[in-house]
Protein backbone atom coordinates (compact mmCIF):
# COMPACT_ATOMS: atom_id res chain seq x y z
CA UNK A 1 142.83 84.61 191.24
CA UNK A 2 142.76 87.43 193.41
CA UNK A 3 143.84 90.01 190.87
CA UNK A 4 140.97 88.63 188.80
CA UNK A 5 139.16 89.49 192.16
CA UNK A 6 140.39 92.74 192.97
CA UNK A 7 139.62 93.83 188.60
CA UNK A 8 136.45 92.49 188.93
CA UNK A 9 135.88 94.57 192.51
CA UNK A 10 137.20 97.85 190.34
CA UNK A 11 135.58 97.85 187.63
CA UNK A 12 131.88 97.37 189.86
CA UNK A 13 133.00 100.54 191.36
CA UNK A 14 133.64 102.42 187.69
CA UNK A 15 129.96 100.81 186.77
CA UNK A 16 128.75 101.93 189.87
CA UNK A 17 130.23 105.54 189.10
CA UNK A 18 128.36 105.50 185.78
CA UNK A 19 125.14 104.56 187.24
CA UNK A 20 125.43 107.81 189.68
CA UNK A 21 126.33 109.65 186.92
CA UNK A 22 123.33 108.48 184.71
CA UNK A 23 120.96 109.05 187.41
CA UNK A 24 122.13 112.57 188.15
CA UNK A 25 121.42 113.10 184.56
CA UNK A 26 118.21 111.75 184.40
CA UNK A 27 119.55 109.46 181.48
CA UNK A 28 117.64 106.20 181.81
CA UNK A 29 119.61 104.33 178.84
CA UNK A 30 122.95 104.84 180.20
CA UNK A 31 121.52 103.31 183.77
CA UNK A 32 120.26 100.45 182.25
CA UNK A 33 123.40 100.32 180.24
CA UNK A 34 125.73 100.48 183.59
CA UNK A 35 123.15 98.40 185.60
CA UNK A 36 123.73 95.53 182.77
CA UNK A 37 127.14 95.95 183.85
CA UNK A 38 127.59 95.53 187.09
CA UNK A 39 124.65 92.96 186.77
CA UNK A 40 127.07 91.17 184.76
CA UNK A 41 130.32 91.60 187.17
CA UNK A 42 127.91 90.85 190.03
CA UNK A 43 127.66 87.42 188.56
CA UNK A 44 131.57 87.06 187.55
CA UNK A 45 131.80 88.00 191.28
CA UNK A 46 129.65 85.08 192.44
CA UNK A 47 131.96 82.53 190.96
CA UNK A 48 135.20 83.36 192.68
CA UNK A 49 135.73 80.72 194.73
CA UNK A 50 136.40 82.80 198.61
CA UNK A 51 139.24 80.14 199.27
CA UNK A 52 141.33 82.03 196.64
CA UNK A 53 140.86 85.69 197.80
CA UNK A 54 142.76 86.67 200.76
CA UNK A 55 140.46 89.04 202.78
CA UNK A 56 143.67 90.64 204.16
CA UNK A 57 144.42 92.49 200.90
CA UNK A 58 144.04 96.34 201.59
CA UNK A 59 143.62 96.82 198.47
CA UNK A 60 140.74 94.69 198.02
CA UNK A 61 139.03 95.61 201.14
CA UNK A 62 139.59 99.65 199.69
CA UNK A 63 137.81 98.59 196.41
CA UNK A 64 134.86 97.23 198.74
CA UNK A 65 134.35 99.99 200.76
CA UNK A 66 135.03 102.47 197.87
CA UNK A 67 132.29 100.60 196.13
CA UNK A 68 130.33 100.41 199.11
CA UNK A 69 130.38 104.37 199.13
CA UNK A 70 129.41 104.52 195.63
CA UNK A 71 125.88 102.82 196.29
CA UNK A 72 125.01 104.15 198.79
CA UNK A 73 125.44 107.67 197.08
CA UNK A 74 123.76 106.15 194.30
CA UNK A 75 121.00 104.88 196.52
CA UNK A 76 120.79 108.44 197.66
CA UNK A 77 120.48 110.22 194.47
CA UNK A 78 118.07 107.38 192.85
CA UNK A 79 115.63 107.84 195.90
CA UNK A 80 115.39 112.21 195.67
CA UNK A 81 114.89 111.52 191.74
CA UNK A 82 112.07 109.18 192.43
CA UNK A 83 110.32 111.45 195.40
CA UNK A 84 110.66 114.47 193.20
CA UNK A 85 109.04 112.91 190.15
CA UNK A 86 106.41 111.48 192.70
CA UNK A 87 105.82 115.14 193.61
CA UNK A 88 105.09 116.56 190.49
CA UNK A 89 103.40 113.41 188.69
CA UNK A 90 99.46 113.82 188.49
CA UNK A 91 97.83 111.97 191.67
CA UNK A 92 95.07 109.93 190.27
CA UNK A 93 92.62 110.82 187.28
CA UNK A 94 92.94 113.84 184.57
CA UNK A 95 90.12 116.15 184.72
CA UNK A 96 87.88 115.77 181.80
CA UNK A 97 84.35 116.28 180.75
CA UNK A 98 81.61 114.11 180.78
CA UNK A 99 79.40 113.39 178.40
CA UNK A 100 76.77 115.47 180.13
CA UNK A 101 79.57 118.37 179.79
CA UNK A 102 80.30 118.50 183.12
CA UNK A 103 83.94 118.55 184.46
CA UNK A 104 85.10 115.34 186.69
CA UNK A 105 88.23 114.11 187.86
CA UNK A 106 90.32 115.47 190.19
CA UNK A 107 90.08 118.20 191.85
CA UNK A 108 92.50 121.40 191.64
C-alpha cells in the first residue's frame, strides 16, 4: 500500500508541475485539465488508510515536500497572473454616450 502511496504522492507533484506550467502560459484549458487531475489523486489520496503508510519513508516524505514546493510556486505564479490582469482590466463602467450625446462613464 505504500507504493500505491508514494505513486499517488508523484504523480500530484507531475500534475502540480503541469498546472505551473499552464499558468505560466496563460493556458486556462490545460489548468483545468491538470487541476481535474490532481483533484482526482487528491481524492485517491484521501482513501489510503494512514495505518498502511509508514511516515518514515524518505522517499515519501521527499515527494511531500517536493510537492509542497510545487504549490507554493504555483500559488506564486497564479497570484502575479491574477494582480496583473487586475491591473490592466477596466475598473468599473465603459465610457459611452448618452442619449442626450453626452459622454458618461468613467473617467480617463
Amino acid at each position: 500500500m505504500h507504493d500505491a502511496t508514494l505513486e499517488l504522492v508523484r504523480a500530484s507533484a507531475e500534475a502540480a508541475e503541469q498546472q505551473l506550467d499552464a499558468a505560466k502560459r496563460l493556458d486556462a484549458a490545460a489548468l483545468q485539465s491538470a487541476t481535474r487531475r490532481r483533484q482526482d489523486l487528491l481524492f485517491q489520496l484521501g482513501l489510503v488508510d494512514p495505518a498502511t503508510v509508514d511516515t518514515d519513508h524518505s522517499e515519501l516524505i521527499a515527494a511531500l515536500d517536493r510537492l509542497r514546493r510545487l504549490d507554493a510556486r504555483l500559488s506564486a505564479v497564479l497570484r502575479a497572473g491574477l494582480e496583473v490582469l487586475e491591473s490592466v482590466a477596466p475598473q468599473g463602467p465603459p465610457v459611452v454616450y448618452a442619449w442626450n450625446g453626452r459622454l458618461r462613464g468613467r473617467k480617463p
